[in-house]
PDB file of N, CA and C in Angstrom:
ATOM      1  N   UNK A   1      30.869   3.729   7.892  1.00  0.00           N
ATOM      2  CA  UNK A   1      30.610   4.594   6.761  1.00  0.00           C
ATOM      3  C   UNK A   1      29.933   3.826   5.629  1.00  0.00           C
ATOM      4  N   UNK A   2      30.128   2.899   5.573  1.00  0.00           N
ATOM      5  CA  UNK A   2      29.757   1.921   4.402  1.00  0.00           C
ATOM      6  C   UNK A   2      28.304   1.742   4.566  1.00  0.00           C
ATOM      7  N   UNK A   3      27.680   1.414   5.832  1.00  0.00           N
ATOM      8  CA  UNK A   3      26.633   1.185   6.265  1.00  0.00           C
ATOM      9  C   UNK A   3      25.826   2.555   5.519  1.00  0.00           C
ATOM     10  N   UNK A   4      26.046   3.344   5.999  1.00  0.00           N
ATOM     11  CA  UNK A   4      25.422   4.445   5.771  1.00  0.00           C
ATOM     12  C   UNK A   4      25.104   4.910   4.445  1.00  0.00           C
ATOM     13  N   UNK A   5      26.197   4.638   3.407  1.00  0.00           N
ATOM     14  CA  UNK A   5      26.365   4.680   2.151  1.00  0.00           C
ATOM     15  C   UNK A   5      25.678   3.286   1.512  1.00  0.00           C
ATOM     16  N   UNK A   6      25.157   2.772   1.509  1.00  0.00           N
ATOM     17  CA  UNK A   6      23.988   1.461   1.495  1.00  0.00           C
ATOM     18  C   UNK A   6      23.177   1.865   1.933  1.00  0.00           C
ATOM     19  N   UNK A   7      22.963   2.247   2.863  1.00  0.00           N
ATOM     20  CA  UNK A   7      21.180   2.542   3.450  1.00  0.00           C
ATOM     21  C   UNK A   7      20.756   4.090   1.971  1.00  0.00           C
ATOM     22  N   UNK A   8      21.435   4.448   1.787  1.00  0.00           N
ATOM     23  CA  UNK A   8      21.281   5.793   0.889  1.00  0.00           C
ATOM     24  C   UNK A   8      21.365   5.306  -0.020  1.00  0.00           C
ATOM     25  N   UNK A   9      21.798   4.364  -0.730  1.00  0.00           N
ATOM     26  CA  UNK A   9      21.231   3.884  -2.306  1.00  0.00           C
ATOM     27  C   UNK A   9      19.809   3.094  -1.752  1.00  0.00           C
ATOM     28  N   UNK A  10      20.227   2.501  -1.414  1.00  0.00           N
ATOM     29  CA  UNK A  10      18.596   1.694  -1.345  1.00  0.00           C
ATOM     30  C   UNK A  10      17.542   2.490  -1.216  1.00  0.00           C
ATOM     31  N   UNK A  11      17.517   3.573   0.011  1.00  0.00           N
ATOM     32  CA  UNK A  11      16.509   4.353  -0.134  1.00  0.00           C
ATOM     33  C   UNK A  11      16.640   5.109  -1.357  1.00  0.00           C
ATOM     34  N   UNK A  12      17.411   5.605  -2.237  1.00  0.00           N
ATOM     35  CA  UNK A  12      17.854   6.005  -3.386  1.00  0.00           C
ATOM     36  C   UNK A  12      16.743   5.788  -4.253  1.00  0.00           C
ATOM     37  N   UNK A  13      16.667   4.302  -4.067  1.00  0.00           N
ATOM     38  CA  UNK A  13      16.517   2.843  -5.209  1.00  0.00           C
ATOM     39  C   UNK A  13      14.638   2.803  -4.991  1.00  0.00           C
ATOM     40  N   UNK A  14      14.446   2.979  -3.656  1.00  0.00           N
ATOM     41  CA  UNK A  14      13.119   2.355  -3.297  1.00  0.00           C
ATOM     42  C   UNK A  14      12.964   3.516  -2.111  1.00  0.00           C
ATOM     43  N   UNK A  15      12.181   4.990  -2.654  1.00  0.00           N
ATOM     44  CA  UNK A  15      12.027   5.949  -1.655  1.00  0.00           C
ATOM     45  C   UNK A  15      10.815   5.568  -1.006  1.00  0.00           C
ATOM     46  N   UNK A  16       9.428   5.037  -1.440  1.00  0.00           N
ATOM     47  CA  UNK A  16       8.175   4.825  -0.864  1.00  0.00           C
ATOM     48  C   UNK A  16       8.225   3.629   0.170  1.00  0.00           C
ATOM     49  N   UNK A  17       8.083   4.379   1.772  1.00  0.00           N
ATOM     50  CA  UNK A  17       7.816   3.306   2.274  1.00  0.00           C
ATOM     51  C   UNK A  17       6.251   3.098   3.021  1.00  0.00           C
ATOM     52  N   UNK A  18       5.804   2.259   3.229  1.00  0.00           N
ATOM     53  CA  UNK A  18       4.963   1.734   4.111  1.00  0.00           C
ATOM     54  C   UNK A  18       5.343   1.418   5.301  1.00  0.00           C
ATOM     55  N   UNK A  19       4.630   2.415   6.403  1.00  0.00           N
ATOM     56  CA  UNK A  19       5.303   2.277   7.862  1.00  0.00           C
ATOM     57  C   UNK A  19       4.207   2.070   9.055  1.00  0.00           C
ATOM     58  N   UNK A  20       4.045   1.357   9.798  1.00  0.00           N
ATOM     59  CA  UNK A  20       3.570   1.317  11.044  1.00  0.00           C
ATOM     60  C   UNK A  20       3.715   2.769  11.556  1.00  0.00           C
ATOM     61  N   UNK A  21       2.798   3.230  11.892  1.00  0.00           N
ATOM     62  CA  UNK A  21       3.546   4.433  12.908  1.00  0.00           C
ATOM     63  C   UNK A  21       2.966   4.398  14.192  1.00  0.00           C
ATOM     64  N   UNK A  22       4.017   5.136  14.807  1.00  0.00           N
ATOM     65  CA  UNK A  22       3.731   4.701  16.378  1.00  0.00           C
ATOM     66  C   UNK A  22       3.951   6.133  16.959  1.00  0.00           C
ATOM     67  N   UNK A  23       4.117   6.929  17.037  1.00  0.00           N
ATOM     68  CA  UNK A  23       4.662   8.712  17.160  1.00  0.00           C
ATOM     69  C   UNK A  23       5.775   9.028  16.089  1.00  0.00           C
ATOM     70  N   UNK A  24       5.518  10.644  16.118  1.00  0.00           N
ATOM     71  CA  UNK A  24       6.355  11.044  14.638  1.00  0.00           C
ATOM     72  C   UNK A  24       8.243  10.146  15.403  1.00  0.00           C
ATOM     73  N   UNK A  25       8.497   9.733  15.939  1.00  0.00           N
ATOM     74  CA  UNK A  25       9.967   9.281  16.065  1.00  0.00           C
ATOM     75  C   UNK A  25       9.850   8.265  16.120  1.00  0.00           C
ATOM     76  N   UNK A  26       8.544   6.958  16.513  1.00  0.00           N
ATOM     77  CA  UNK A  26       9.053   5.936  16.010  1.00  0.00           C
ATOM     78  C   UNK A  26       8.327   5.235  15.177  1.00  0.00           C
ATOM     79  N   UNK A  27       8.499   4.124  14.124  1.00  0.00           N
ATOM     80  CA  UNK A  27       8.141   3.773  13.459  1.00  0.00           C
ATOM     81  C   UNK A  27       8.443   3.081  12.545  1.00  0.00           C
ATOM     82  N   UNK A  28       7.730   1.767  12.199  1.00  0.00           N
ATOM     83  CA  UNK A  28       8.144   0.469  11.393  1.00  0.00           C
ATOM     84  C   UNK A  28       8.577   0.729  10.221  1.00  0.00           C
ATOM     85  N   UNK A  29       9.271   0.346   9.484  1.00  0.00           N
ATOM     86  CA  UNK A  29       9.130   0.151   7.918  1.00  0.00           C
ATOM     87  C   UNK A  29       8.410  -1.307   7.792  1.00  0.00           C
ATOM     88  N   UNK A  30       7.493  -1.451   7.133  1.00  0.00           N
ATOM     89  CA  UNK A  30       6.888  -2.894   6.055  1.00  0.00           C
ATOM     90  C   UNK A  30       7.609  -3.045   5.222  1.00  0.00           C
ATOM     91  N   UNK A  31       7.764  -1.925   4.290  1.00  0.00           N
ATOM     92  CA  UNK A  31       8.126  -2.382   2.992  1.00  0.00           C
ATOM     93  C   UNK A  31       8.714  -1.454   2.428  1.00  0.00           C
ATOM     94  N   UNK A  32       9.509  -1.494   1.185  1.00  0.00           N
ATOM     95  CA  UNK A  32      10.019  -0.218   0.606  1.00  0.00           C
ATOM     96  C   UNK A  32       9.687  -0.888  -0.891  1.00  0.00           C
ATOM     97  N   UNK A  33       9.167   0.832  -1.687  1.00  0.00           N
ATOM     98  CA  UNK A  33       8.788   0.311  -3.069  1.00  0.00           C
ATOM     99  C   UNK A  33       9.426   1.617  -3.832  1.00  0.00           C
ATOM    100  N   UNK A  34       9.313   1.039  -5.439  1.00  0.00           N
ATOM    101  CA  UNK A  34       9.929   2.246  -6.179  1.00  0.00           C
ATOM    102  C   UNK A  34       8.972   3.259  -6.524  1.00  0.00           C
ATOM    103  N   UNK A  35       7.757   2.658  -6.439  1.00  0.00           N
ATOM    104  CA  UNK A  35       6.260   3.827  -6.928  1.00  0.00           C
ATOM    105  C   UNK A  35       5.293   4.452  -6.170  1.00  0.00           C
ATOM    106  N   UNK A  36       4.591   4.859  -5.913  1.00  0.00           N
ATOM    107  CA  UNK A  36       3.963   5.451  -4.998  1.00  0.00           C
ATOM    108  C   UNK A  36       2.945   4.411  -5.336  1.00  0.00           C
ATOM    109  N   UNK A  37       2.426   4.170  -6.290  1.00  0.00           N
ATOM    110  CA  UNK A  37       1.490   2.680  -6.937  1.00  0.00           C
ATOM    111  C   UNK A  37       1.807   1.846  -5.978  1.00  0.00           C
ATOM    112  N   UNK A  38       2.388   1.228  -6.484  1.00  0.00           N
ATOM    113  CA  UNK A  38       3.548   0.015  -5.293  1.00  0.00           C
ATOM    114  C   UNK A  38       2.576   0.511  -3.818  1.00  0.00           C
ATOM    115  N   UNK A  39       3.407   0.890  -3.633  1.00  0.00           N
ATOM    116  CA  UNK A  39       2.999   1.685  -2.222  1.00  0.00           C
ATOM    117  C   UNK A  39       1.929   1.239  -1.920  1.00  0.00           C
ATOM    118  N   UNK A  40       0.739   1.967  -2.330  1.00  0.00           N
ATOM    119  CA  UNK A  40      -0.353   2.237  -2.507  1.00  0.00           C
ATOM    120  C   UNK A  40      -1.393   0.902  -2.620  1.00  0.00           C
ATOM    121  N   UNK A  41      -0.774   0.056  -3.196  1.00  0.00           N
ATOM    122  CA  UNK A  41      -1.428  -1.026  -3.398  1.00  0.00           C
ATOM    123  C   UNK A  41      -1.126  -1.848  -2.281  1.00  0.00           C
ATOM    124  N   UNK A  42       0.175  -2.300  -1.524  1.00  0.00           N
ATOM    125  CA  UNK A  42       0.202  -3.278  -0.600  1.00  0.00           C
ATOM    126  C   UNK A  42      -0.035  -2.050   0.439  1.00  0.00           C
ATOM    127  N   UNK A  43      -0.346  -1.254   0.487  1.00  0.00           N
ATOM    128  CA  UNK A  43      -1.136  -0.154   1.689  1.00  0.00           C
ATOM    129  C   UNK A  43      -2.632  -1.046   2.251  1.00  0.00           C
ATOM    130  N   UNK A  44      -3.239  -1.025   0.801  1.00  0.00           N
ATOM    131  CA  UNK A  44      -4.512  -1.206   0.933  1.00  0.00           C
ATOM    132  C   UNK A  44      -5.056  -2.891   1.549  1.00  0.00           C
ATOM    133  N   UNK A  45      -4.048  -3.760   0.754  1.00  0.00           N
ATOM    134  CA  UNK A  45      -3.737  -4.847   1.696  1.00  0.00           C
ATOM    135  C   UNK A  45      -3.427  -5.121   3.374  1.00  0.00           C
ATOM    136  N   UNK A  46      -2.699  -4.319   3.146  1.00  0.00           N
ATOM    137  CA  UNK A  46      -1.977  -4.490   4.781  1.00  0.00           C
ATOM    138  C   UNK A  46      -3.495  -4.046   5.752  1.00  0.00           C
ATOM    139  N   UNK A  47      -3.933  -3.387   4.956  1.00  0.00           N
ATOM    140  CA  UNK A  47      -5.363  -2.326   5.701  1.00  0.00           C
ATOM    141  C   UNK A  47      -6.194  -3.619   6.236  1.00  0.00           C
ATOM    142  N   UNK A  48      -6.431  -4.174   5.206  1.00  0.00           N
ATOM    143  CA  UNK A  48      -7.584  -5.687   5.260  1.00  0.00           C
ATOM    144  C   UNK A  48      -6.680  -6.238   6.322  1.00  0.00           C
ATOM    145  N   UNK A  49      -5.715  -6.466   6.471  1.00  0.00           N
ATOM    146  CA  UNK A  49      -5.299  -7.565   7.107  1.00  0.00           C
ATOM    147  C   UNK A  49      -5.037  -6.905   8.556  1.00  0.00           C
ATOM    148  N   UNK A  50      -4.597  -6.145   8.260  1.00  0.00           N
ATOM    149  CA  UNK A  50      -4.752  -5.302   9.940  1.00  0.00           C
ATOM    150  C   UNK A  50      -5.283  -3.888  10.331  1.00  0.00           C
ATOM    151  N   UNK A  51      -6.023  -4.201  10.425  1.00  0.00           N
ATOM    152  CA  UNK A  51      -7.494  -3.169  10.416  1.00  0.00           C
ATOM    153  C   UNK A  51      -6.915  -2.361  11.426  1.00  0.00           C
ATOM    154  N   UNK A  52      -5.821  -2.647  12.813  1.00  0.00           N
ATOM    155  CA  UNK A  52      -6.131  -1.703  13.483  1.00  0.00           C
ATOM    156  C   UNK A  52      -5.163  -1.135  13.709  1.00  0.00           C
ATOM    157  N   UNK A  53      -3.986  -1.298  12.914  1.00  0.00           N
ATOM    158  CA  UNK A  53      -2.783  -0.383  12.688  1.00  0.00           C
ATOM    159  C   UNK A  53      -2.615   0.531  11.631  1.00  0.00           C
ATOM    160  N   UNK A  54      -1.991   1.612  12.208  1.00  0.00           N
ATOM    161  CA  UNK A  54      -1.703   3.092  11.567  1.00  0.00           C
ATOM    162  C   UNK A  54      -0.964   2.641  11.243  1.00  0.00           C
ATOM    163  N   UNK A  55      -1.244   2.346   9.070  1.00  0.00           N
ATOM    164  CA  UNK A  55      -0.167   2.269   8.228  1.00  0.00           C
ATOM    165  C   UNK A  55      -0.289   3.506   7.340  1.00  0.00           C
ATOM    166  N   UNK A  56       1.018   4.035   6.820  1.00  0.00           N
ATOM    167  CA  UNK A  56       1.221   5.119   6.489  1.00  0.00           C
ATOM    168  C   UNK A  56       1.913   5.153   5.072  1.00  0.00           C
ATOM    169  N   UNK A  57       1.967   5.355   3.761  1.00  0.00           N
ATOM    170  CA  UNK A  57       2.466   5.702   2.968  1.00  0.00           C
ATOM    171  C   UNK A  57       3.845   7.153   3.426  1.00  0.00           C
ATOM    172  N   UNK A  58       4.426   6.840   3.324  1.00  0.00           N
ATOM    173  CA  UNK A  58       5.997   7.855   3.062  1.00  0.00           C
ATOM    174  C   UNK A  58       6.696   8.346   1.835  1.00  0.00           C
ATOM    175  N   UNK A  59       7.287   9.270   2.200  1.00  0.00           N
ATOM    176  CA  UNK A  59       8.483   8.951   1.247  1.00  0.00           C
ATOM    177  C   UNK A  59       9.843   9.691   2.136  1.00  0.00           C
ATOM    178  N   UNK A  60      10.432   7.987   1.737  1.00  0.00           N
ATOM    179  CA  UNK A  60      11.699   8.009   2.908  1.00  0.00           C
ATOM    180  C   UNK A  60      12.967   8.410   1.975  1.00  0.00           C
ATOM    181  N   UNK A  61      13.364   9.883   2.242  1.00  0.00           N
ATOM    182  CA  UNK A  61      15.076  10.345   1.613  1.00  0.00           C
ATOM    183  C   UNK A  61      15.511  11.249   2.808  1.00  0.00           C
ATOM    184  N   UNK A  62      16.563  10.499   3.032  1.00  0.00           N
ATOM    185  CA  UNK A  62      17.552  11.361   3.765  1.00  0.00           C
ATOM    186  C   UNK A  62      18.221  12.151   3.065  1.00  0.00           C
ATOM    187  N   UNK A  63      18.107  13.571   4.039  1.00  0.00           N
ATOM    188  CA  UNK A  63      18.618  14.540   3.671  1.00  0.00           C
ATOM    189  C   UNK A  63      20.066  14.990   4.107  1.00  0.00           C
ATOM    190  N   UNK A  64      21.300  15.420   4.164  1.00  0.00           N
ATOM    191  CA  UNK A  64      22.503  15.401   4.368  1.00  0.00           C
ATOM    192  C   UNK A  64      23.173  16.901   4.962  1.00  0.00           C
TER     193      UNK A  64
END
């Protein structure tokens, strides 16, 4: 239970993630940020550096 209740503040804390995606069920997290900025900016990085992966801006909240 605890686990679970930690993963939900953090995403709480830091909803934007940057994800690898691989099909809508699976898929990396990179990074988690508090802004869509954030986001947005090491998006565009990750782009340069790996040109040939589907990185994705999110926004990760579980719903209950």
């Amino acid at each position: 239970m605890l686990k679970r209740q930690t993963k939900t503040y953090r995403t709480a804390l830091a909803p934007w993630a940057v994800v690898q995606w691989h099909s809508p069920s699976k898929r990396i997290v990179i990074g988690r940020f508090r802004s869509r900025s954030d986001a947005d900016g090491h998006l565009t990085v990750l782009q340069r550096l790996m040109p040939e992966a589907d990185l994705r801006v999110i926004v990760d909240v579980e719903q209950d």
